[in-house]
N, C-alpha and C. Protein backbone atom coordinates (compact mmCIF):
# COMPACT_ATOMS: atom_id res chain seq x y z
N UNK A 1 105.40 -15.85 -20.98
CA UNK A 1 104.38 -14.88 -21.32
C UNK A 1 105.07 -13.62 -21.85
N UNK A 2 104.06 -13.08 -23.25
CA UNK A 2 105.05 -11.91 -23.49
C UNK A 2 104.31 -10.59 -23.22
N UNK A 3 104.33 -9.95 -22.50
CA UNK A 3 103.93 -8.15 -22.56
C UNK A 3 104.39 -7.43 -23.50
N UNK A 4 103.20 -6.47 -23.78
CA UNK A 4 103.73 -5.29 -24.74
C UNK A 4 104.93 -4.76 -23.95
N UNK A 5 106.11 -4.52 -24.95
CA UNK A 5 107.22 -3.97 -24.43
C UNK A 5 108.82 -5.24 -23.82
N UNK A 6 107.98 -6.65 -24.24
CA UNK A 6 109.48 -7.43 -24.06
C UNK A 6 108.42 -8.79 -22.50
N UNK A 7 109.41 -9.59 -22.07
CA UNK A 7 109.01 -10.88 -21.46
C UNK A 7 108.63 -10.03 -20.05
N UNK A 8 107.81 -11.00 -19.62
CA UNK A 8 107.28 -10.43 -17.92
C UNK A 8 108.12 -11.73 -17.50
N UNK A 9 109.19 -11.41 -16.14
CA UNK A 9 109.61 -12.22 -15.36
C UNK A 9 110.72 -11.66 -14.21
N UNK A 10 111.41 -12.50 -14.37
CA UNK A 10 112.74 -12.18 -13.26
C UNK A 10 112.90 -10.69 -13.69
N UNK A 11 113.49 -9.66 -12.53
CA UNK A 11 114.25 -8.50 -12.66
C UNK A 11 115.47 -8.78 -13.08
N UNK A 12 115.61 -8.12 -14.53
CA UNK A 12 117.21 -8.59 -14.73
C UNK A 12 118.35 -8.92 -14.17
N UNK A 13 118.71 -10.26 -13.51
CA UNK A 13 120.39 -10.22 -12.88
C UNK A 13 119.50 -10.75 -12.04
N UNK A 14 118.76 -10.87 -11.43
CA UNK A 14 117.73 -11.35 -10.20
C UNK A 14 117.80 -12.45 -9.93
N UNK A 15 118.27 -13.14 -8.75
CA UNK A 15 118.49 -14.70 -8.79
C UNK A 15 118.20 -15.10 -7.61
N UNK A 16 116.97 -14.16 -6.69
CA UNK A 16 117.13 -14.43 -5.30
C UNK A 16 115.67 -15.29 -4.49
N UNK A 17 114.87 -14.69 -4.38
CA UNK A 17 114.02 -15.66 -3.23
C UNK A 17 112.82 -16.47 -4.45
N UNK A 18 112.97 -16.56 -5.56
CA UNK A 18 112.41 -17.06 -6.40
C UNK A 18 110.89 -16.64 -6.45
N UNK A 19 110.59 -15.41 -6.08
CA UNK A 19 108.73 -14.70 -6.27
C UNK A 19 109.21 -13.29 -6.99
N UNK A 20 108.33 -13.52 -8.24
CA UNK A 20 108.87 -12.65 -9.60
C UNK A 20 107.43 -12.12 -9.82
N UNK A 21 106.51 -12.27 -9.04
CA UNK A 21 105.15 -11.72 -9.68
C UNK A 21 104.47 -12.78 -10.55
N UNK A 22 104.72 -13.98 -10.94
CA UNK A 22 104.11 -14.70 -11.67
C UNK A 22 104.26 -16.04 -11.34
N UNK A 23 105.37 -16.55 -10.61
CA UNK A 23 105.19 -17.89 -9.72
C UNK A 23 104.95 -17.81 -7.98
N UNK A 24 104.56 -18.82 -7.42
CA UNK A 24 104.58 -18.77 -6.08
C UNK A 24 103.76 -17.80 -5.68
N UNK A 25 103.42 -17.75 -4.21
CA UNK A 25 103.03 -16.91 -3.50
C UNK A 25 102.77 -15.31 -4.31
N UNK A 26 101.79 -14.62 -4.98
CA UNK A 26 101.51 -13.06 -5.14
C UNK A 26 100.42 -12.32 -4.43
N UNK A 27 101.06 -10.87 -4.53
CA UNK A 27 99.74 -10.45 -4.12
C UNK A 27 99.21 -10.26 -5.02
N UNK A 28 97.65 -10.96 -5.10
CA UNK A 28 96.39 -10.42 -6.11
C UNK A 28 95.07 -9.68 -5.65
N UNK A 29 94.94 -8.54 -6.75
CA UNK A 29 93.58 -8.30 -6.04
C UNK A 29 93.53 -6.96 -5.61
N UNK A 30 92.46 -5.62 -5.76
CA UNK A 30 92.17 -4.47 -4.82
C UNK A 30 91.17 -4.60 -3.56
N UNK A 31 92.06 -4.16 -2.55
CA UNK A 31 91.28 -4.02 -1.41
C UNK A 31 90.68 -2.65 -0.99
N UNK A 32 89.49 -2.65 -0.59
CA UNK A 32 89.00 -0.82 -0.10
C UNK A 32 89.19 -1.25 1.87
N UNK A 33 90.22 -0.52 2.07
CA UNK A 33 90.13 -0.72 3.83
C UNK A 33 89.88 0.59 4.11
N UNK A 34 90.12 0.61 5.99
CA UNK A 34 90.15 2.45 6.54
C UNK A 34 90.82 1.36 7.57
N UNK A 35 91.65 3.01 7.67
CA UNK A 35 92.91 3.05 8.80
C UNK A 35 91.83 3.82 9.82
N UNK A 36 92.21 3.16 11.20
CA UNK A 36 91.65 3.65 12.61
C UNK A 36 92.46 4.78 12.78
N UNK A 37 91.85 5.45 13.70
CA UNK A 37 92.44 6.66 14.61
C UNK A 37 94.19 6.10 15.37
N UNK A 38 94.35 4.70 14.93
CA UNK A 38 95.35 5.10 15.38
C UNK A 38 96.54 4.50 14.16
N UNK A 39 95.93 4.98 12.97
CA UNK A 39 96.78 4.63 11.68
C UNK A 39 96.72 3.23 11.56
N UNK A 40 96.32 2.11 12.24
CA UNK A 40 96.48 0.80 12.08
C UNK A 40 95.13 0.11 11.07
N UNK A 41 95.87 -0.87 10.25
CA UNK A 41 95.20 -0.85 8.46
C UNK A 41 95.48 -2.91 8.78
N UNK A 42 94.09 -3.40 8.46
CA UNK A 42 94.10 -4.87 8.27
C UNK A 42 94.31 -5.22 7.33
N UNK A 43 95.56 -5.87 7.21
CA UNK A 43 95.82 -6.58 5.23
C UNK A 43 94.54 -7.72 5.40
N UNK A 44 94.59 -7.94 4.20
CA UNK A 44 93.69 -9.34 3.61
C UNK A 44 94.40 -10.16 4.03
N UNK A 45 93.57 -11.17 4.56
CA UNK A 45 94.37 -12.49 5.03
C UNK A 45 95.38 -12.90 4.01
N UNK A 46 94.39 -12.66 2.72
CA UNK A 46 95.77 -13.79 1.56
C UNK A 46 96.98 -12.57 1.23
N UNK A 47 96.69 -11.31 1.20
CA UNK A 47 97.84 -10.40 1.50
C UNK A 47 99.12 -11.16 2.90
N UNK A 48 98.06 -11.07 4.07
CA UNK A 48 99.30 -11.78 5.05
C UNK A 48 100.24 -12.88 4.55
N UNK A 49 99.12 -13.76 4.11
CA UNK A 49 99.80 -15.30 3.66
C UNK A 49 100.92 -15.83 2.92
N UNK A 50 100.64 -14.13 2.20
CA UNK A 50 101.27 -14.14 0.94
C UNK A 50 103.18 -13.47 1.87
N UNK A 51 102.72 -12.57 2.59
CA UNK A 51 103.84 -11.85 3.05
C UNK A 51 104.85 -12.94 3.89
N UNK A 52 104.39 -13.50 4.98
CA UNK A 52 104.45 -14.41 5.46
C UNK A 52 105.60 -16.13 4.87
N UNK A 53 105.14 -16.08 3.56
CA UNK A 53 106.08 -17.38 3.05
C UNK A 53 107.66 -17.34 3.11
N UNK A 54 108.06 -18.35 3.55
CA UNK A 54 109.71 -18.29 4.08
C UNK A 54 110.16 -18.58 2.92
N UNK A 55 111.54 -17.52 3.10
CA UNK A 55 112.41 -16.99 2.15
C UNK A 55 113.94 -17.15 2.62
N UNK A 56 114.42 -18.56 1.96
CA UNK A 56 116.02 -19.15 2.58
C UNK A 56 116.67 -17.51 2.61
N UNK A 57 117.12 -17.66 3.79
CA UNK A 57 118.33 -16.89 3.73
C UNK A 57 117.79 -15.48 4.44
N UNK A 58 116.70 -15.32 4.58
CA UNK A 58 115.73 -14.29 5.21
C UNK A 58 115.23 -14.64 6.61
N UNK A 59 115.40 -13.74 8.07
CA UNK A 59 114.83 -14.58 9.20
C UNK A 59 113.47 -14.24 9.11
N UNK A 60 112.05 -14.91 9.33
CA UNK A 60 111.02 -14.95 9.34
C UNK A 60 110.83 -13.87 10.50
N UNK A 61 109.86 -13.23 10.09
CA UNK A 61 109.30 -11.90 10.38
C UNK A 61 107.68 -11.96 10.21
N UNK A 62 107.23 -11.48 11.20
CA UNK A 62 105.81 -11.54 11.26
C UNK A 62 104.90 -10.06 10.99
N UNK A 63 105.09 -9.99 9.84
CA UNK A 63 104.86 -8.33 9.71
C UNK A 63 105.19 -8.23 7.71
N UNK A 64 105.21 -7.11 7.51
CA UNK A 64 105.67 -6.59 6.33
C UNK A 64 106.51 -5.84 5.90
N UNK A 65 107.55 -5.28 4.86
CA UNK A 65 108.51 -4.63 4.92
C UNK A 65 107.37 -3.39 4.34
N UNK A 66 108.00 -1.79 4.49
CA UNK A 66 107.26 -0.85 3.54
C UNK A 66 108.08 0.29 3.54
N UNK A 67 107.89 0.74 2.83
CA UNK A 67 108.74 2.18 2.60
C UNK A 67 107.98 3.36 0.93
N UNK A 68 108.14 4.18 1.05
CA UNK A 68 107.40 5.16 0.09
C UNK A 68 108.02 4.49 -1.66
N UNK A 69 106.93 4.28 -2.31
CA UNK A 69 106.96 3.90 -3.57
C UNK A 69 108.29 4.96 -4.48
N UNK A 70 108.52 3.98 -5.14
CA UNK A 70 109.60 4.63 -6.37
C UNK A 70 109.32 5.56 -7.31
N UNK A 71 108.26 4.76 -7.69
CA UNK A 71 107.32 5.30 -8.80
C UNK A 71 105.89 5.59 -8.92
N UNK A 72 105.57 5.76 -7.61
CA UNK A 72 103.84 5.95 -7.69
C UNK A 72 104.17 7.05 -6.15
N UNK A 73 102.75 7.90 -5.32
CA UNK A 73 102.84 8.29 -4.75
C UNK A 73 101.96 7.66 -3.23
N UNK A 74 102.44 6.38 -2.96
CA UNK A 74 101.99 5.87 -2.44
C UNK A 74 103.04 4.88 -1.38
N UNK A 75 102.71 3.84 -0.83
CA UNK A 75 103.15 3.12 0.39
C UNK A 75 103.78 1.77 -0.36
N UNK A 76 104.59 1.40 -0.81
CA UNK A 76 104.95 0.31 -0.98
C UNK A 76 105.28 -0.87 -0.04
N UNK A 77 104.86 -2.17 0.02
CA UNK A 77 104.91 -3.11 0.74
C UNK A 77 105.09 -4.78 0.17
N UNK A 78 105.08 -5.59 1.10
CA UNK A 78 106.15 -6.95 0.76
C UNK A 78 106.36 -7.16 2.08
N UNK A 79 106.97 -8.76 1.73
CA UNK A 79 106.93 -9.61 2.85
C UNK A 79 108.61 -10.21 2.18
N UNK A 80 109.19 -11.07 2.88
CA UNK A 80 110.70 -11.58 3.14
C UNK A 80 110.82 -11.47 1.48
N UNK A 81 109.63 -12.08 0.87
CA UNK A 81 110.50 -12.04 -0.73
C UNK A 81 110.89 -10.52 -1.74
N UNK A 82 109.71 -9.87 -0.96
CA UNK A 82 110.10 -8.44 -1.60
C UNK A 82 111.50 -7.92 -0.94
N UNK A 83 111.50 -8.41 0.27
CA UNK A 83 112.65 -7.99 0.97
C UNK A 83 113.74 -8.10 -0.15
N UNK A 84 114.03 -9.16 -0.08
CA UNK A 84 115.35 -10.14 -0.60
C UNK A 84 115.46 -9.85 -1.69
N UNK A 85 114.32 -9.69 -3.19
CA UNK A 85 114.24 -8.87 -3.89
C UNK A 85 115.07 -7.38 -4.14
N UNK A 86 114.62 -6.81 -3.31
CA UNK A 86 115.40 -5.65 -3.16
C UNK A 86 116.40 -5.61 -2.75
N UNK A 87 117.07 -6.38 -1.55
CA UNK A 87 118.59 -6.83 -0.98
C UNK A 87 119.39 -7.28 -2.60
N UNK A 88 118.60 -8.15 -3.54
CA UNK A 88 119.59 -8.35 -4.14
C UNK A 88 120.16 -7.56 -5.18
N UNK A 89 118.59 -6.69 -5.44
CA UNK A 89 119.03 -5.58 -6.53
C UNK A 89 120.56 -4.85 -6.29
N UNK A 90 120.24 -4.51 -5.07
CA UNK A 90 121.48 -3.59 -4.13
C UNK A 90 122.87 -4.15 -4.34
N UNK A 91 121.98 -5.18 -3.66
CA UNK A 91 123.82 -6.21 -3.58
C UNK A 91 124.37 -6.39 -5.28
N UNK A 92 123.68 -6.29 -6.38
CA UNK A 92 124.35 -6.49 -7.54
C UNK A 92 125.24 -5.02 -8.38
N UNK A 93 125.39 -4.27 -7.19
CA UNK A 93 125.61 -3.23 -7.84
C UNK A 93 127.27 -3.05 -6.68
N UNK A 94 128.55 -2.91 -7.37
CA UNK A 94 129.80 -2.82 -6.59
C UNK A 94 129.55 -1.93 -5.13
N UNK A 95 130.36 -2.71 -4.26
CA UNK A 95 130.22 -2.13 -3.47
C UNK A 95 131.23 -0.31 -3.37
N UNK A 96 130.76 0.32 -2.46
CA UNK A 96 131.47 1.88 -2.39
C UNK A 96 130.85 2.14 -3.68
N UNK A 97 129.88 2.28 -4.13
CA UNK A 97 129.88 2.75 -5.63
C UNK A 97 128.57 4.00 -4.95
N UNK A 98 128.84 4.99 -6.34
CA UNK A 98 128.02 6.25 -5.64
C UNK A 98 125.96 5.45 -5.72
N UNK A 99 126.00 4.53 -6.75
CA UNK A 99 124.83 4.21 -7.23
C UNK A 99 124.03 3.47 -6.17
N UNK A 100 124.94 2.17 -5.60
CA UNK A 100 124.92 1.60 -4.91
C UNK A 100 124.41 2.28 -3.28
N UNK A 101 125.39 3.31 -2.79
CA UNK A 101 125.28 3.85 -1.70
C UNK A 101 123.78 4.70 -2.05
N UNK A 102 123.08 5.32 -2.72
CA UNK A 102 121.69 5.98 -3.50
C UNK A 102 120.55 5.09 -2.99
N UNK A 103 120.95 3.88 -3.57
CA UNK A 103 119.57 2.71 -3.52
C UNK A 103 119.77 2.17 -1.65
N UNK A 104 120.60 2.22 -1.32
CA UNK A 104 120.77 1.60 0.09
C UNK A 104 120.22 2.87 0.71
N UNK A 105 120.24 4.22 0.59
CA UNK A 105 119.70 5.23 1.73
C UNK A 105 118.32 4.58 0.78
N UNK A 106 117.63 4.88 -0.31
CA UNK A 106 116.51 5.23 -0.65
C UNK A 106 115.27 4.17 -0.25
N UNK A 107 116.05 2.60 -0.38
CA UNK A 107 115.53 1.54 0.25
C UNK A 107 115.64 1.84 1.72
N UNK A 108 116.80 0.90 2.22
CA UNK A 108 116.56 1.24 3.68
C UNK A 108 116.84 1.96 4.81
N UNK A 109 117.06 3.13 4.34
CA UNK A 109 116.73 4.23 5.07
C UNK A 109 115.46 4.51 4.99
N UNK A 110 114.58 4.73 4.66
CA UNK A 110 113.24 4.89 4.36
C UNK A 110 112.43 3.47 4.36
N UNK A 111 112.76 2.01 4.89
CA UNK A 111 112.29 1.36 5.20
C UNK A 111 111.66 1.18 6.43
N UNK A 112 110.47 0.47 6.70
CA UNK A 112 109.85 0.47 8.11
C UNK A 112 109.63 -1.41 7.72
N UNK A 113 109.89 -1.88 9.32
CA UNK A 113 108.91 -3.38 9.14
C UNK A 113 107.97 -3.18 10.36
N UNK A 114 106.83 -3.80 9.98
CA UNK A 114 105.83 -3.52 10.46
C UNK A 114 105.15 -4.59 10.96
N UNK A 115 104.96 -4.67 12.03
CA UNK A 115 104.47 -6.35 12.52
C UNK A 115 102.86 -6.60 12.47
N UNK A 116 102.30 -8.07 12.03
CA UNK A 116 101.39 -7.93 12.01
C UNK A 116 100.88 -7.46 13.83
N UNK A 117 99.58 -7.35 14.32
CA UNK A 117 99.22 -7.45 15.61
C UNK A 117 98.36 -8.54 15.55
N UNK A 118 97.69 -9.31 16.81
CA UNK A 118 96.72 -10.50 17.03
C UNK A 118 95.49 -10.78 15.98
N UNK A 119 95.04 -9.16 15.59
CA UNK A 119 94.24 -8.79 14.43
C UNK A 119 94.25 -9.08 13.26
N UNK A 120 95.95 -9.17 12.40
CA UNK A 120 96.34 -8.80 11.72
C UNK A 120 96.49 -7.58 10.93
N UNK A 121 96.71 -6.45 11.85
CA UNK A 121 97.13 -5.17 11.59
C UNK A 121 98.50 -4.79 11.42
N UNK A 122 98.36 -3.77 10.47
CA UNK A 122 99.81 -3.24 10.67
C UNK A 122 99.52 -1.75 11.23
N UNK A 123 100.76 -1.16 11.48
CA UNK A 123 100.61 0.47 12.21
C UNK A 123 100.95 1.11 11.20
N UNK A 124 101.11 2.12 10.45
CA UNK A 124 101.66 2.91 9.29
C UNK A 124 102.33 4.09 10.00
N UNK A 125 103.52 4.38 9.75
CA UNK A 125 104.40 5.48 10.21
C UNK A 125 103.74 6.45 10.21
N UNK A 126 103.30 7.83 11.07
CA UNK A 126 102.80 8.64 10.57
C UNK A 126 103.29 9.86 9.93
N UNK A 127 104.42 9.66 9.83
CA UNK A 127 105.41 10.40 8.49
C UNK A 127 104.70 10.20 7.64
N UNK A 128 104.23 8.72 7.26
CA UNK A 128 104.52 8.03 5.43
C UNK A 128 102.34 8.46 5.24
N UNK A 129 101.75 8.32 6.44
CA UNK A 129 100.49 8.92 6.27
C UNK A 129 99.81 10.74 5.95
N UNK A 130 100.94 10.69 6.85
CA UNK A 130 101.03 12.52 5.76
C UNK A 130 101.16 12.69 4.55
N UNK A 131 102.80 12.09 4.30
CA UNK A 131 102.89 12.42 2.93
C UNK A 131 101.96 11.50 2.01
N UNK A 132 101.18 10.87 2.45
CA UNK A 132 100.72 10.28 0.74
C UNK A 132 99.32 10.56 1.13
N UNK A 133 98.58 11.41 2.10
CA UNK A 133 97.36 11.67 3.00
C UNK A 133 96.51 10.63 2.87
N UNK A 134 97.50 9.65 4.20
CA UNK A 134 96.11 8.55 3.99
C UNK A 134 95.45 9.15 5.64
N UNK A 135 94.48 9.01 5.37
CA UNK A 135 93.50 8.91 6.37
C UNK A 135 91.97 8.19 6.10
N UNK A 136 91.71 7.66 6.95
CA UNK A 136 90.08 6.77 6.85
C UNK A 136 90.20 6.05 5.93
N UNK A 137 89.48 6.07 4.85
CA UNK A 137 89.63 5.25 3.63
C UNK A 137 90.88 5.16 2.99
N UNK A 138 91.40 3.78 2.61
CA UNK A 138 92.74 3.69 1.43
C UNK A 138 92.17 2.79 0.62
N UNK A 139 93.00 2.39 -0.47
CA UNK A 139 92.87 0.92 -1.18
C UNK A 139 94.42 0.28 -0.88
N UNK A 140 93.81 -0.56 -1.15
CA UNK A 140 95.57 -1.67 -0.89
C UNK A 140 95.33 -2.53 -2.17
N UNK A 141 96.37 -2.19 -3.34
CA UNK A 141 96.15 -2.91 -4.28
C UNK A 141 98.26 -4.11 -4.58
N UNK A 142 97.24 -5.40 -5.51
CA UNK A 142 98.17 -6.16 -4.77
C UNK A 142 99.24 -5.61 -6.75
N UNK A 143 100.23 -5.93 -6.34
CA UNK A 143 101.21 -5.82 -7.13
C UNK A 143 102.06 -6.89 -7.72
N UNK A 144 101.66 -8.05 -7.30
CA UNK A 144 103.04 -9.23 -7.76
C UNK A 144 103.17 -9.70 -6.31
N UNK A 145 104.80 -9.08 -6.58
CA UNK A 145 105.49 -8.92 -5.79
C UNK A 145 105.77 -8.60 -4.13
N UNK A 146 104.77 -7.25 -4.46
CA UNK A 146 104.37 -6.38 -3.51
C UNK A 146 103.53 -5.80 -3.53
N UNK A 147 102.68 -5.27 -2.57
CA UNK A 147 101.57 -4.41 -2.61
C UNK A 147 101.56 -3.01 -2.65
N UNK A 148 100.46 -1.88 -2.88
CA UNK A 148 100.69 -0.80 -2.57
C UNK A 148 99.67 -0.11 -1.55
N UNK A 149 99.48 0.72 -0.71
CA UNK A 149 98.47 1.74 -0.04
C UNK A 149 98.30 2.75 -0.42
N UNK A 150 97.47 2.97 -1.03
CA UNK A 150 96.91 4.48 -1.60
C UNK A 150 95.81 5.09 -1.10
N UNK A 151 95.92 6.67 -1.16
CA UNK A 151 94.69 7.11 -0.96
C UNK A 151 93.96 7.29 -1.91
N UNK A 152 92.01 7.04 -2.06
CA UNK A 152 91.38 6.39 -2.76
C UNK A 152 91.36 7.30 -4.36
N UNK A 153 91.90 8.90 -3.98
CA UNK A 153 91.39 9.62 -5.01
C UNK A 153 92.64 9.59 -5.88
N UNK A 154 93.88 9.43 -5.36
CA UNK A 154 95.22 9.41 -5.73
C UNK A 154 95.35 8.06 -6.48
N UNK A 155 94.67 6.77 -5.87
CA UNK A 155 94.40 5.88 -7.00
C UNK A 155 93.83 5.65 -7.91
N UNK A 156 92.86 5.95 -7.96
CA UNK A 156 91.71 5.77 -9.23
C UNK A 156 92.55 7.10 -10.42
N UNK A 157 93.32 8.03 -9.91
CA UNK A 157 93.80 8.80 -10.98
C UNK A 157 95.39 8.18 -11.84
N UNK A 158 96.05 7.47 -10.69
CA UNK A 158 97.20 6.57 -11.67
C UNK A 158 96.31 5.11 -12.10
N UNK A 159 95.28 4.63 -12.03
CA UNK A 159 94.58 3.97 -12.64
C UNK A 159 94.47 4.44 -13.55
N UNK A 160 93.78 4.97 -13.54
CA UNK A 160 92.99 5.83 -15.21
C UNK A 160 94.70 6.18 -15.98
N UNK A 161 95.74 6.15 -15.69
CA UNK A 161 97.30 6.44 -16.55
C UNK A 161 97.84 5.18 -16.50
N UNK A 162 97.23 4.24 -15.59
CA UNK A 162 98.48 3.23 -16.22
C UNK A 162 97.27 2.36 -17.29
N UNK A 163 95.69 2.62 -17.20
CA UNK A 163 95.08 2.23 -17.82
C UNK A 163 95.14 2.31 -19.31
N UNK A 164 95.80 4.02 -19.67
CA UNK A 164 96.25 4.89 -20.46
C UNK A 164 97.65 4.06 -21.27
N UNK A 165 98.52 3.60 -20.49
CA UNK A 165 99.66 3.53 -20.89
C UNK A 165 100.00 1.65 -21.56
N UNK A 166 98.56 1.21 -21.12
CA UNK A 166 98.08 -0.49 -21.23
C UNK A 166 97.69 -0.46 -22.32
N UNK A 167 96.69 0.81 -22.57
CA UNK A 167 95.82 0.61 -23.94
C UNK A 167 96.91 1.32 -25.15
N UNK A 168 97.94 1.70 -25.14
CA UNK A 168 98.93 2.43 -25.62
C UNK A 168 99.82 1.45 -26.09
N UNK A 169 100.40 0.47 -25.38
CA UNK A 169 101.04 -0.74 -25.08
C UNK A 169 100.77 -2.07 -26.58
N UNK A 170 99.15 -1.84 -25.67
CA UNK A 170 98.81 -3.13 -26.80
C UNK A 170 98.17 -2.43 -27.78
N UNK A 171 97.83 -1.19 -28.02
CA UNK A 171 97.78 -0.57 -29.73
C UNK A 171 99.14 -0.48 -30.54
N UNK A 172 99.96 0.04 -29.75
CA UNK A 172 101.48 -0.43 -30.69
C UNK A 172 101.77 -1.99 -31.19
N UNK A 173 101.34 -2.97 -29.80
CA UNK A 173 101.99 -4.22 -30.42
C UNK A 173 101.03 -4.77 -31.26
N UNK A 174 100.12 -4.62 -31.43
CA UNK A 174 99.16 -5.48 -32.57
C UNK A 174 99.39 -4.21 -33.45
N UNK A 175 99.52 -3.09 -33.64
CA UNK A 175 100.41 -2.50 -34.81
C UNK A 175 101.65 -3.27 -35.82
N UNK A 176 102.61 -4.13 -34.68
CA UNK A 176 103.71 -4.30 -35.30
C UNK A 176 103.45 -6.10 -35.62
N UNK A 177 101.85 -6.42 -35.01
CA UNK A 177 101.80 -7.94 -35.52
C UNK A 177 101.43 -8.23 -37.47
């Protein structure tokens, strides 16, 4: 498949738990939830299901990985393959290197795993609920790969920009067809 802007697939150099956003196990789909009084947020079952699929070389974990988005202002999340995903980005970069040591605090230092409960809840740090002000209402929208948690007004406004940057996308490439 081709996207405006070059092929949708593997992350360049990427050779690890084989879930790229377009085979196997994804998350699909926006969810509208609310976090309880005590920060705890129910994924969608097929969110769990999805988190959940065993990943050689990863010990199975009953929960989700999450840590504050790269590029959005929101909660990023994943299950063993996003994990490993990101382990390998890391790992492809020399070790002692200043770049290398950057992505290892920014990943996991700022990583949380989060177990499901009997419910299928997770708890959300309440660090990571300040800074992105979730309270009561969020959306949980699915990403591929990984999912995100947003608060509802903070999403619908990088909607409306990446909506911006889609319709931008494919007016250039049927320009250059």
């Amino acid at each position: 498949m081709i996207w405006p802007g070059g092929p949708v697939g593997r992350f360049e150099g990427y050779q690890g738990a084989g879930q790229n956003g377009l085979d196997g196990d994804v998350f699909l789909s926006t969810h509208e939830k609310q976090l309880d009084a005590k920060r705890r947020l129910l994924v969608p079952s097929d969110f769990r299901a999805t988190a959940l699929a065993a990943v050689p070389g990863i010990e199975p974990f009953e929960g989700v990985y999450c840590f504050p988005a790269i590029s959005a202002d929101c909660i990023e999340c994943g299950g063993a393959a996003f994990f490993a995903m990101q382990r390998d980005v890391i790992n492809s970069y020399p070790p002692m290197t200043a770049t290398r040591a950057a992505m290892q605090t920014r990943f996991y230092a700022s990583m949380h795993k989060l177990g499901f409960d009997t419910a299928g809840r997770i708890t959300l740090p309440e660090k990571l609920c300040q800074t992105f002000g979730l309270t009561g209402d969020v959306v949980i929208a699915g990403m591929g790969e990984s999912f995100q948690i947003w608060e509802p007004a903070a999403y619908a406004k990088y909607l409306a920009e990446q909506d911006a940057l889609v319709a931008a996308a494919f007016a250039k490439r049927e320009a250059m067809i």
